[in-house]
N, C-alpha and C. Protein backbone atom coordinates (compact mmCIF):
# COMPACT_ATOMS: atom_id res chain seq x y z
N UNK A 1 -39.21 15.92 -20.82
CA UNK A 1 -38.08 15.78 -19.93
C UNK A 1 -36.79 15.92 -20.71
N UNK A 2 -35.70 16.08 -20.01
CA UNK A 2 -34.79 16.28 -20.46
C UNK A 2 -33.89 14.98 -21.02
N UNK A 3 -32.78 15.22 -22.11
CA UNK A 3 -32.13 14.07 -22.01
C UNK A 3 -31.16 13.56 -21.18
N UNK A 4 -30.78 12.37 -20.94
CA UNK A 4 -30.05 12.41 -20.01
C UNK A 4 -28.48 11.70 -21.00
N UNK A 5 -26.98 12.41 -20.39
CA UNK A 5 -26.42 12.29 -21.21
C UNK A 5 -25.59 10.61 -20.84
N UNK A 6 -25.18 10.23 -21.75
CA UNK A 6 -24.41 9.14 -21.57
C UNK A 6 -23.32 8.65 -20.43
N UNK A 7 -22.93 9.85 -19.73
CA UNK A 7 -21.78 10.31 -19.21
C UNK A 7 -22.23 9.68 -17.58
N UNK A 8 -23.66 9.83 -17.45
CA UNK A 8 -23.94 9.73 -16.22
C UNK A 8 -23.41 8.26 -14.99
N UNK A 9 -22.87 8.71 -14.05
CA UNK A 9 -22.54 7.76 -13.28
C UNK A 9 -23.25 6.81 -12.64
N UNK A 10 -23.28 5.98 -12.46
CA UNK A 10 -24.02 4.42 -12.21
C UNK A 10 -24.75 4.90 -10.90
N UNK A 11 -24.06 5.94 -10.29
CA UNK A 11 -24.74 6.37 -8.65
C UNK A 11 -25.66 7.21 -8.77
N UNK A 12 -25.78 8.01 -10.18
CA UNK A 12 -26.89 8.70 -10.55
C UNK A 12 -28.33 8.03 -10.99
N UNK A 13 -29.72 7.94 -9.79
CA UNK A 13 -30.69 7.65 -9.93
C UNK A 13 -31.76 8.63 -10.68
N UNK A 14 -31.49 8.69 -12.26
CA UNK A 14 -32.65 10.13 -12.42
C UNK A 14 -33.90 9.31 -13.76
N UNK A 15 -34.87 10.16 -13.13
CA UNK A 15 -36.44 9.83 -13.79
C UNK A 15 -36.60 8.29 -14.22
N UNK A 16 -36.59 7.66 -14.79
CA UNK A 16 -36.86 6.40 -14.84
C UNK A 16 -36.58 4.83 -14.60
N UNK A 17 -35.10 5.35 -13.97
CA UNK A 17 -34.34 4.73 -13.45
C UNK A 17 -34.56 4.73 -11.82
N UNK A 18 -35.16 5.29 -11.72
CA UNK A 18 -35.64 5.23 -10.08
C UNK A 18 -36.82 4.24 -10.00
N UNK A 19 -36.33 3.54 -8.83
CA UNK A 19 -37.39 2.27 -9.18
C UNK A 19 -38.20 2.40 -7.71
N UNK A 20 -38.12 3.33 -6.69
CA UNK A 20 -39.14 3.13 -5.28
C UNK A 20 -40.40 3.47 -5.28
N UNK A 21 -41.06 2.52 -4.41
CA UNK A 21 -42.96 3.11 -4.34
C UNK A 21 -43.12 4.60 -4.36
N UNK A 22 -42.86 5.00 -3.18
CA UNK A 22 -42.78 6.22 -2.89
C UNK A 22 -41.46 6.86 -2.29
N UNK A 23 -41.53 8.63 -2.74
CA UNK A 23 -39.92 9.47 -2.34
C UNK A 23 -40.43 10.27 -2.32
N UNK A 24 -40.04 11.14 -1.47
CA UNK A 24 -39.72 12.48 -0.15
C UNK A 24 -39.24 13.59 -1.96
N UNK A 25 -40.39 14.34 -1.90
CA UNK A 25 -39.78 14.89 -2.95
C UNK A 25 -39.15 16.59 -2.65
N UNK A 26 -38.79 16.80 -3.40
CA UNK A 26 -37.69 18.40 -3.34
C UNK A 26 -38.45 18.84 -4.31
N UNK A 27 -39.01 20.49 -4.79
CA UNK A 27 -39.36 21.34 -5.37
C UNK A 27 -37.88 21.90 -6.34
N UNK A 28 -38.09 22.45 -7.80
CA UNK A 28 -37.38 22.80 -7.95
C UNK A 28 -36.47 24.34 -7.55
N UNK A 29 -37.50 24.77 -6.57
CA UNK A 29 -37.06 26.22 -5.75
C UNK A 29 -36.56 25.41 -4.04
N UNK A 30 -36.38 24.51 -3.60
CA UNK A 30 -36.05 23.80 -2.24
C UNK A 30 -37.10 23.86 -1.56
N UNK A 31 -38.49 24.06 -1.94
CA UNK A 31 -39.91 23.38 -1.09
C UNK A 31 -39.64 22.18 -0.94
N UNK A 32 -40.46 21.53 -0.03
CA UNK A 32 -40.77 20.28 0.18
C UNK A 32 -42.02 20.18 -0.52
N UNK A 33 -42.33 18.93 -1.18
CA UNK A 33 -43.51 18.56 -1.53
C UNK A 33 -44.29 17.61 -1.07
N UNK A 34 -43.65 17.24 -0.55
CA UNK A 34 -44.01 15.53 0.31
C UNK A 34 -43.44 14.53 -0.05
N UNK A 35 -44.38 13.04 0.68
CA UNK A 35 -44.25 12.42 -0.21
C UNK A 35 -45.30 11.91 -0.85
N UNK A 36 -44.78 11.29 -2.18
CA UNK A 36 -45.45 11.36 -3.47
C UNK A 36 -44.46 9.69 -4.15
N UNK A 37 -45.56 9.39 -4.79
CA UNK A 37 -45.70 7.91 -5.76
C UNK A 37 -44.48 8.35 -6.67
N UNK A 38 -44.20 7.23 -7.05
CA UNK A 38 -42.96 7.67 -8.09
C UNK A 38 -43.34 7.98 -9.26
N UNK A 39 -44.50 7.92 -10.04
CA UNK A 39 -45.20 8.32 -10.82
C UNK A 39 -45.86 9.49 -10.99
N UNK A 40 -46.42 9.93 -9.66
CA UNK A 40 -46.74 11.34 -9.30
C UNK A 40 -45.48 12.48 -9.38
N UNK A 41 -44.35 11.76 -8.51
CA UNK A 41 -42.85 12.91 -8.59
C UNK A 41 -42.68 12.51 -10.21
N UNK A 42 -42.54 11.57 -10.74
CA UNK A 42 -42.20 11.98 -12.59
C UNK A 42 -43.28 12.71 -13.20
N UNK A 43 -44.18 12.88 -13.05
CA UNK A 43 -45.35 13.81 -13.37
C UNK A 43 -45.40 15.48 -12.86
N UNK A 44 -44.65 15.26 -11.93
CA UNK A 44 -44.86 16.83 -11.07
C UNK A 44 -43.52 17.29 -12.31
N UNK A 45 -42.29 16.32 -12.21
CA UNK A 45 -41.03 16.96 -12.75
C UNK A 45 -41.96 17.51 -14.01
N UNK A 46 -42.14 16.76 -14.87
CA UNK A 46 -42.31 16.65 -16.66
C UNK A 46 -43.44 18.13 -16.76
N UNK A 47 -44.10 18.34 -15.36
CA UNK A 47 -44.86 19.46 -15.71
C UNK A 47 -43.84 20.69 -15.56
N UNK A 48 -43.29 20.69 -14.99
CA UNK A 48 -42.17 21.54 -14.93
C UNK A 48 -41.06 21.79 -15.97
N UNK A 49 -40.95 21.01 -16.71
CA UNK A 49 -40.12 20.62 -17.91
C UNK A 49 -38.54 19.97 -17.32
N UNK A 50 -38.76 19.58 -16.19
CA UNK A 50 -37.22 19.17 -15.47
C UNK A 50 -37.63 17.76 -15.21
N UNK A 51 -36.20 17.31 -14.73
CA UNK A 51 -35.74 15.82 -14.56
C UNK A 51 -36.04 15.52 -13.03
N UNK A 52 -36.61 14.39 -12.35
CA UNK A 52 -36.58 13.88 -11.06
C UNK A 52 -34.87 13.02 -10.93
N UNK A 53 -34.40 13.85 -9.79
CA UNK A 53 -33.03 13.07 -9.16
C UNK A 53 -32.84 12.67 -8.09
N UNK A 54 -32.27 10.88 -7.82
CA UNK A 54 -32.59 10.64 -6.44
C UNK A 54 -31.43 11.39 -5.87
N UNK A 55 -31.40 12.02 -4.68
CA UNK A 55 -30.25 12.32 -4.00
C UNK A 55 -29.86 11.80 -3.00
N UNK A 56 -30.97 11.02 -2.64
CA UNK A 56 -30.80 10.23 -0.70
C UNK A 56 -31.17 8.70 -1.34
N UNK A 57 -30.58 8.12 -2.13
CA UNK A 57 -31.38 6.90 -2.12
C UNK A 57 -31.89 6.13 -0.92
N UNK A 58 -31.12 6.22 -0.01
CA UNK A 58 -31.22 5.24 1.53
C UNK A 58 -31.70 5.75 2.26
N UNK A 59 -32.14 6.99 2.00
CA UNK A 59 -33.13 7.70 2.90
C UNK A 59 -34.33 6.83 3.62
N UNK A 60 -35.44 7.51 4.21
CA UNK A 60 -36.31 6.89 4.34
C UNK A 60 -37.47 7.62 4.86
N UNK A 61 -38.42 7.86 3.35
CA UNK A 61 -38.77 7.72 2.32
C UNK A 61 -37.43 8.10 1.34
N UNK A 62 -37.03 7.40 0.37
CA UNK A 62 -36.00 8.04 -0.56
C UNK A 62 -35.75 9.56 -0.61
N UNK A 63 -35.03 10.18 -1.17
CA UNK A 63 -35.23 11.29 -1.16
C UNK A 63 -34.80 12.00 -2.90
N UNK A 64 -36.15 12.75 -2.92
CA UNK A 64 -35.86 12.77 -4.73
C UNK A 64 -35.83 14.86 -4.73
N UNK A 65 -35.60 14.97 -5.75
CA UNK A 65 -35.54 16.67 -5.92
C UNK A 65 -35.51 16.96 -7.31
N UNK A 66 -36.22 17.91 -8.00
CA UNK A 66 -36.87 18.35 -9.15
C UNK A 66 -35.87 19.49 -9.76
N UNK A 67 -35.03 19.19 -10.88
CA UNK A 67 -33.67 20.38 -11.08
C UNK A 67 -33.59 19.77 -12.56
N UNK A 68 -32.99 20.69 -12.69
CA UNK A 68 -32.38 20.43 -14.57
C UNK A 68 -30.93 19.48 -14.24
N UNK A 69 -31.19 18.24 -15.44
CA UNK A 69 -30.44 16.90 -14.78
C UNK A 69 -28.87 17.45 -15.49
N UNK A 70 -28.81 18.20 -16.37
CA UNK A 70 -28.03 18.88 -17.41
C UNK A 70 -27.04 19.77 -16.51
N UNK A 71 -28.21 20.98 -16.32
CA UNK A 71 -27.29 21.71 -15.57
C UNK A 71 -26.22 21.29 -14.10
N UNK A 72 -27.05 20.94 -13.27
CA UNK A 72 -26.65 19.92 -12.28
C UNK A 72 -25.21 19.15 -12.47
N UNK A 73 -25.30 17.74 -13.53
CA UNK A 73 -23.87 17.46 -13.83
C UNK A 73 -22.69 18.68 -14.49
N UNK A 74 -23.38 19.60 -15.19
CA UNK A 74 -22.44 20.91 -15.60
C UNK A 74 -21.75 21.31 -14.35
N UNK A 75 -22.27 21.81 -13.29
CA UNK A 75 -21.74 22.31 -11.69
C UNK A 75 -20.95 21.57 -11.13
N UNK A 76 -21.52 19.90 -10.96
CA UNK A 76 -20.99 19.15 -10.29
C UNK A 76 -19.15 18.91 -11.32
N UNK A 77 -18.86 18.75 -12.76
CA UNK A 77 -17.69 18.69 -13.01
C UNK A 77 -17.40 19.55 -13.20
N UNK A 78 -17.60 20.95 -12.90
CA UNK A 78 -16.95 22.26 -12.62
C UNK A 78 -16.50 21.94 -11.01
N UNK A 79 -17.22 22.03 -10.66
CA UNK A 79 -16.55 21.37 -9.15
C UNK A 79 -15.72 20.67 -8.80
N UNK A 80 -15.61 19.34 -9.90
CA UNK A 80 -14.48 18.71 -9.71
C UNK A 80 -12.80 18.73 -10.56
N UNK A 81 -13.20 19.96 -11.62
CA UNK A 81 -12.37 20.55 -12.18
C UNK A 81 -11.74 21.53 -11.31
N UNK A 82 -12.27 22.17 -10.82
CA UNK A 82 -11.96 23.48 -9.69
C UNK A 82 -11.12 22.67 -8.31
N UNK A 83 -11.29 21.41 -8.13
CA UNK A 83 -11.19 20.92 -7.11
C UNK A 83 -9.71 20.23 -7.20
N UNK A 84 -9.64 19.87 -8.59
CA UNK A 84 -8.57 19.37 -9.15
C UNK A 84 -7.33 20.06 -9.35
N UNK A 85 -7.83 21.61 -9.85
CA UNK A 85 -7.20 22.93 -10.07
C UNK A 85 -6.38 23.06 -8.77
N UNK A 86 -6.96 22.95 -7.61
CA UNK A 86 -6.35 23.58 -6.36
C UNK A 86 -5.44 22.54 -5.78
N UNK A 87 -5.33 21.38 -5.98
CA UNK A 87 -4.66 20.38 -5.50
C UNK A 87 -3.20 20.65 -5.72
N UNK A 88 -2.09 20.74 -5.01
CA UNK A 88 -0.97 20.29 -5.08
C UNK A 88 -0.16 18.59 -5.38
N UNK A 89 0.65 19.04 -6.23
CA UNK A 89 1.34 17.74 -6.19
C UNK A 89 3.00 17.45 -5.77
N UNK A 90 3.07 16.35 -4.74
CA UNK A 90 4.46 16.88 -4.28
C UNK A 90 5.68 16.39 -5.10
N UNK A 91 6.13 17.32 -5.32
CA UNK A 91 7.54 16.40 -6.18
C UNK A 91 8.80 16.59 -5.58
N UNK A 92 9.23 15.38 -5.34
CA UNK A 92 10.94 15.10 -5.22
C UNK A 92 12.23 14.95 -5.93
N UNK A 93 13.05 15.69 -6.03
CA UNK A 93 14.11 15.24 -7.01
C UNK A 93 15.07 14.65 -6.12
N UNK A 94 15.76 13.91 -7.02
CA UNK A 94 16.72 13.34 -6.32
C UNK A 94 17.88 13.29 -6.96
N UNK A 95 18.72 13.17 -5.68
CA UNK A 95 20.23 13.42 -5.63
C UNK A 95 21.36 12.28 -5.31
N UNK A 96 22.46 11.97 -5.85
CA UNK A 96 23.15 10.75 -5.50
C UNK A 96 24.70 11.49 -4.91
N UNK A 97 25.33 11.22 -3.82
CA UNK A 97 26.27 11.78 -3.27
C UNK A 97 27.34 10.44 -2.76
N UNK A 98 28.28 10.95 -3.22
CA UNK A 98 29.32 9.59 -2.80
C UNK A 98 30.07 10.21 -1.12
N UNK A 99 30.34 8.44 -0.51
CA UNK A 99 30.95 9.20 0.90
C UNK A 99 32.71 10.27 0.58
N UNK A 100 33.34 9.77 -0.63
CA UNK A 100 33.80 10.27 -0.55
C UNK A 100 34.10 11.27 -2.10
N UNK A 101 33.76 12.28 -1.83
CA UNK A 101 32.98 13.03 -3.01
C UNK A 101 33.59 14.19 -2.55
N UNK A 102 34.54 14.45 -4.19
CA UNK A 102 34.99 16.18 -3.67
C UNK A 102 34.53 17.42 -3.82
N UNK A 103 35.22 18.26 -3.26
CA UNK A 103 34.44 19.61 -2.94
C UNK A 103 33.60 20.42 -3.51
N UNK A 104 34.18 20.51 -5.03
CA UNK A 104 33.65 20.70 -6.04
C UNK A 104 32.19 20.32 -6.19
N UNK A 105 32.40 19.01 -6.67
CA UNK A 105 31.09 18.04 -6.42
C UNK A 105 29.65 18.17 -5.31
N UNK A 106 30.64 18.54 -4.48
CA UNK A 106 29.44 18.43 -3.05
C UNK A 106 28.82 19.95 -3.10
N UNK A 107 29.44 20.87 -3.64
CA UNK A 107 29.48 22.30 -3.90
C UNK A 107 28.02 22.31 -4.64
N UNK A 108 28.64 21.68 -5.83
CA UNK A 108 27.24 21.66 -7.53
C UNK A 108 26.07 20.73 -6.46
N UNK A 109 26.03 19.90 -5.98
CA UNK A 109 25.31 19.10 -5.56
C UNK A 109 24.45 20.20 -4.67
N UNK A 110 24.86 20.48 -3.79
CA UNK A 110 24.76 21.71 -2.75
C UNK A 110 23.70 22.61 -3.56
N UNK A 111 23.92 23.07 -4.49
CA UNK A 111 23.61 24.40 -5.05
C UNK A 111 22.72 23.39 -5.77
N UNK A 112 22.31 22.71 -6.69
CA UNK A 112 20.69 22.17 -7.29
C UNK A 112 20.15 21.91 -5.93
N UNK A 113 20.45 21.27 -4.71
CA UNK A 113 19.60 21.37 -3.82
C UNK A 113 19.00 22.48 -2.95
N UNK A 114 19.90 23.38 -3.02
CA UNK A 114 19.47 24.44 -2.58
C UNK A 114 18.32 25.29 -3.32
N UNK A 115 18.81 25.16 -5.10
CA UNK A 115 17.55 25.42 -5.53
C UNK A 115 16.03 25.34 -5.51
N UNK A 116 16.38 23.85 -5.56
CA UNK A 116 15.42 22.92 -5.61
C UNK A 116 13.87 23.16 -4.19
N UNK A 117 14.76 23.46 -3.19
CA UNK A 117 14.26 23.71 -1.83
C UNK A 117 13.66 25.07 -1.77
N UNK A 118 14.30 25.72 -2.22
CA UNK A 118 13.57 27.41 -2.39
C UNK A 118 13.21 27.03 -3.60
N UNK A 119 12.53 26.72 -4.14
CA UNK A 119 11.19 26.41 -4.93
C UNK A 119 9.79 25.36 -4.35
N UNK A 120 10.69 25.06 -3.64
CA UNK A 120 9.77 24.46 -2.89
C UNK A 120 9.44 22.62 -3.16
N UNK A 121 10.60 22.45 -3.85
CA UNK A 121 10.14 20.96 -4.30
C UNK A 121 11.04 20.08 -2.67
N UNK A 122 10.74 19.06 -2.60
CA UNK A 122 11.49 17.69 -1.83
C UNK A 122 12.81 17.60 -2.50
N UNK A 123 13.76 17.06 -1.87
CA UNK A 123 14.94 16.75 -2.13
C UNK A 123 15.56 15.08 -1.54
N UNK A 124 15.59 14.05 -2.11
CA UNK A 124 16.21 13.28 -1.94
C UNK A 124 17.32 12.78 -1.69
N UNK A 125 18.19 12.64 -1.23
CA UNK A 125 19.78 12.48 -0.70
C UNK A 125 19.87 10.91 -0.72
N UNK A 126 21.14 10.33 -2.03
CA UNK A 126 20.99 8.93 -1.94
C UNK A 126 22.66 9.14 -1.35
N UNK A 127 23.29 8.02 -0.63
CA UNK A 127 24.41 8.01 -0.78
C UNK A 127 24.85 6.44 -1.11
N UNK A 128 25.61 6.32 -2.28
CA UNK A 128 25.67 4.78 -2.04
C UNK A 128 27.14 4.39 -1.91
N UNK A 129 27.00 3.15 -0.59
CA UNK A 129 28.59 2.53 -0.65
C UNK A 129 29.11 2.15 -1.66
N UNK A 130 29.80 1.90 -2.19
CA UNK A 130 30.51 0.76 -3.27
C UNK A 130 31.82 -0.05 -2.88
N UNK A 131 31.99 -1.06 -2.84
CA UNK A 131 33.08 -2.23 -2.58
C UNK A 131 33.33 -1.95 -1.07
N UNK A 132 34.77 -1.64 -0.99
CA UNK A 132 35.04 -1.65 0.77
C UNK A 132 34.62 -0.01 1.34
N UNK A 133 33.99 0.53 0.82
CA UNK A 133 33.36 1.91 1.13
C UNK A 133 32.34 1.46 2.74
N UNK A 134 31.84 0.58 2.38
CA UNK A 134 30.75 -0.03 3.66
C UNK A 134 31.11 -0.10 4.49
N UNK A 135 32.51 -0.20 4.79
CA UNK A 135 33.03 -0.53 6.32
C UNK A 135 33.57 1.05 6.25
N UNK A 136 33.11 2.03 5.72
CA UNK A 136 33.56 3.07 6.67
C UNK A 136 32.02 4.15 6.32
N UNK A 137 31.39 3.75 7.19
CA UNK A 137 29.67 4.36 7.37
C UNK A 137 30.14 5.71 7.88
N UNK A 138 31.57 5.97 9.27
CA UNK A 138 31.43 7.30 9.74
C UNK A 138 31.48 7.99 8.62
N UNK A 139 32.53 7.93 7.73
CA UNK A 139 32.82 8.75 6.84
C UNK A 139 31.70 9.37 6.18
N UNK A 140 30.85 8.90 5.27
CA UNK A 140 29.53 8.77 4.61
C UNK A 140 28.68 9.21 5.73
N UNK A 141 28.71 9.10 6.99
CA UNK A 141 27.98 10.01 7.62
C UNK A 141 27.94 11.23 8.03
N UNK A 142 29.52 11.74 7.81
CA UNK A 142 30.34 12.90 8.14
C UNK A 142 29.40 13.83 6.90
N UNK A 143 29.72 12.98 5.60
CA UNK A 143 29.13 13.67 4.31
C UNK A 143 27.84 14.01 4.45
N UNK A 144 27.19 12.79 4.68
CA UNK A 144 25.45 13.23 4.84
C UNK A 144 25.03 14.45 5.84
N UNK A 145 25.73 14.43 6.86
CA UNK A 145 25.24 15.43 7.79
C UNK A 145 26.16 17.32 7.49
N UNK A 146 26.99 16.82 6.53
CA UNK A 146 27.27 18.21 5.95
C UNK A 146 26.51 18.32 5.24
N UNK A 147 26.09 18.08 4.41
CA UNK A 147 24.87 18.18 3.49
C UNK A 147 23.93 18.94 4.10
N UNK A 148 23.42 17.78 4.82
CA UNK A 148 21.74 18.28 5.90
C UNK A 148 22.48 19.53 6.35
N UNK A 149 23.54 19.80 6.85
CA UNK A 149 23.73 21.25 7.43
C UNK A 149 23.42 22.41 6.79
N UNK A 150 24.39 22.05 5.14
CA UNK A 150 24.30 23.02 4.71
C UNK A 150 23.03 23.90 3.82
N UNK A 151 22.02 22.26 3.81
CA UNK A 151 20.55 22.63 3.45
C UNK A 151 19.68 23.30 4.69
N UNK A 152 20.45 23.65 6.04
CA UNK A 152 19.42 24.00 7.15
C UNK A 152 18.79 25.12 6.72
N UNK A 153 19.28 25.95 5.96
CA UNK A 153 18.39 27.49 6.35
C UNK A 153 16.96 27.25 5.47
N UNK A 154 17.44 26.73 4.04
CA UNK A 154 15.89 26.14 3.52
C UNK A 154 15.36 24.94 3.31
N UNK A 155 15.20 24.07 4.29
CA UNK A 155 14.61 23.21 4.34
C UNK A 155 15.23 22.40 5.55
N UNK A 156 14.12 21.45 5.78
CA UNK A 156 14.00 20.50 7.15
C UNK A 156 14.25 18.97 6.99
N UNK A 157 14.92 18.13 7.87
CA UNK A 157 14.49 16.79 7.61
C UNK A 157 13.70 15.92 7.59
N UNK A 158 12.80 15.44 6.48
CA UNK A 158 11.83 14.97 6.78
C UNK A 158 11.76 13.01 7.08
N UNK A 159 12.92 12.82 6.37
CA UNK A 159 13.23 11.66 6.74
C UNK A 159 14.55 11.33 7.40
N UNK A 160 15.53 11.01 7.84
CA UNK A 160 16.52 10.94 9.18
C UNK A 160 17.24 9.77 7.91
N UNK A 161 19.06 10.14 7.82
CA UNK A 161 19.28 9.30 7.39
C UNK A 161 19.87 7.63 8.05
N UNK A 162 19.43 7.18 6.88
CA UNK A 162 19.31 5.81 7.24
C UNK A 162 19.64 4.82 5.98
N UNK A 163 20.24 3.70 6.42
CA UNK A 163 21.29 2.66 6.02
C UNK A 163 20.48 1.95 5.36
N UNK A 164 19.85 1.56 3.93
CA UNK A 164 19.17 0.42 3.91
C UNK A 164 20.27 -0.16 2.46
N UNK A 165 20.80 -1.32 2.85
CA UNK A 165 21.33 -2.16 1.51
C UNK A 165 22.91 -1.91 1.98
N UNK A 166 23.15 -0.69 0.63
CA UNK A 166 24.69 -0.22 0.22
C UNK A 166 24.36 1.14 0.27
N UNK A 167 22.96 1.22 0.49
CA UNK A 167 22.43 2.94 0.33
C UNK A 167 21.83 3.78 1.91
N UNK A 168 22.48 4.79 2.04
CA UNK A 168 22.33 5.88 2.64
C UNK A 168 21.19 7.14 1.96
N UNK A 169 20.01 6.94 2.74
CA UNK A 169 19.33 7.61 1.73
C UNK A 169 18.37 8.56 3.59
N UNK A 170 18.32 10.17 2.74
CA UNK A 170 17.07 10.78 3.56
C UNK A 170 16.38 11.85 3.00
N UNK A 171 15.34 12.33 3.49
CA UNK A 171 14.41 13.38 2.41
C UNK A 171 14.38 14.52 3.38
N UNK A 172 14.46 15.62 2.06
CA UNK A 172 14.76 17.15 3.23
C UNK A 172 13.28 18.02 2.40
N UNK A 173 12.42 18.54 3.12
CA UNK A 173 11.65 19.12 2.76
C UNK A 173 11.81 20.86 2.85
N UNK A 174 11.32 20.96 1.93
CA UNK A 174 11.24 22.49 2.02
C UNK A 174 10.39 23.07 3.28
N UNK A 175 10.91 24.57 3.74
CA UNK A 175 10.22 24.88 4.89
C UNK A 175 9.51 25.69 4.49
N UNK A 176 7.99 26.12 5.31
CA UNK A 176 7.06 26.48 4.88
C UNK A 176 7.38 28.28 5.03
N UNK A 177 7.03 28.81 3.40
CA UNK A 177 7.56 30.42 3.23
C UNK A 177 6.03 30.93 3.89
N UNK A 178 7.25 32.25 4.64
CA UNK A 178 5.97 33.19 5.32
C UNK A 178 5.40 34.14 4.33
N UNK A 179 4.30 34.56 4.06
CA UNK A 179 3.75 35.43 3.42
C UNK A 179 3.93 36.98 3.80
């Protein structure tokens, strides 16, 4: 039989570590063999020169199958390498904008977000009051919603702005490019 490597996960039941009377066994071509003593399926494997693996533990009869225990975990973390490969991850940058913030400013601000969005990342929009700034929210809202305007053509709102603390904060997502 084969060795089995160190690596193996606690959910992996293979050859001697399988402890049931009898299991529903698998051929190493996908026959059925029956079922068979757990001694008989480690005997059928070892003539074969392969490993017995439970795959159904809760089955009923268990359910075991006759494969190289080696190759098998090789596929399975190619699989989860490949799987890993395709995943996206979303990233947000973020931005701090004062209510009353000049043109210039709102301009440069403007333009990394605009970047940022035709690349496709999230964009964060903080705005924060400071001292008697709080008692004038229209203002700071005048700002925020020029902003969101001028981000309309690439990208959407994904969060609505909103007041929490001293901070004016909302998230603009990029919109989805046509192929």
């Amino acid at each position: 039989m084969n060795f089995i490597s160190k690596r193996q996960t606690p959910s992996d039941l293979v050859n001697d570590a399988i402890r049931f009377k009898e299991v529903l066994v698998i051929g190493p071509k996908g026959e059925q063999l029956g079922i068979l003593t757990r001694r008989e399926a480690l005997d059928r494997a070892a003539e074969a020169n392969l490993d017995l693996l439970c795959v159904s533990p809760n089955g009923n009869p268990p359910v075991c199958k006759i494969l190289d225990y080696g190759r098998y975990r090789y596929e399975q973390q190619k699989r989860t390498r490949e799987a890993k490969k395709n995943q996206s991850v979303t990233q947000i940058k973020p931005l701090r904008l004062s209510p009353v913030i000049e043109e210039h400013d709102f301009n440069t601000k403007l333009r990394h977000a605009r970047k940022w969005l035709d690349e496709g990342i999230k964009v964060k929009v903080d705005m924060r009051f400071r001292g008697r700034l709080i008692t004038r929210l229209e203002v700071g809202r005048k700002t925020m919603d020029a902003f969101i305007e001028a981000c309309n053509d690439l990208g959407s709102v994904e969060k609505t702005p909103k007041l929490e603390g001293n901070t004016m904060s909302c998230v603009i997502s990029p919109l989805k490019k046509r192929k």
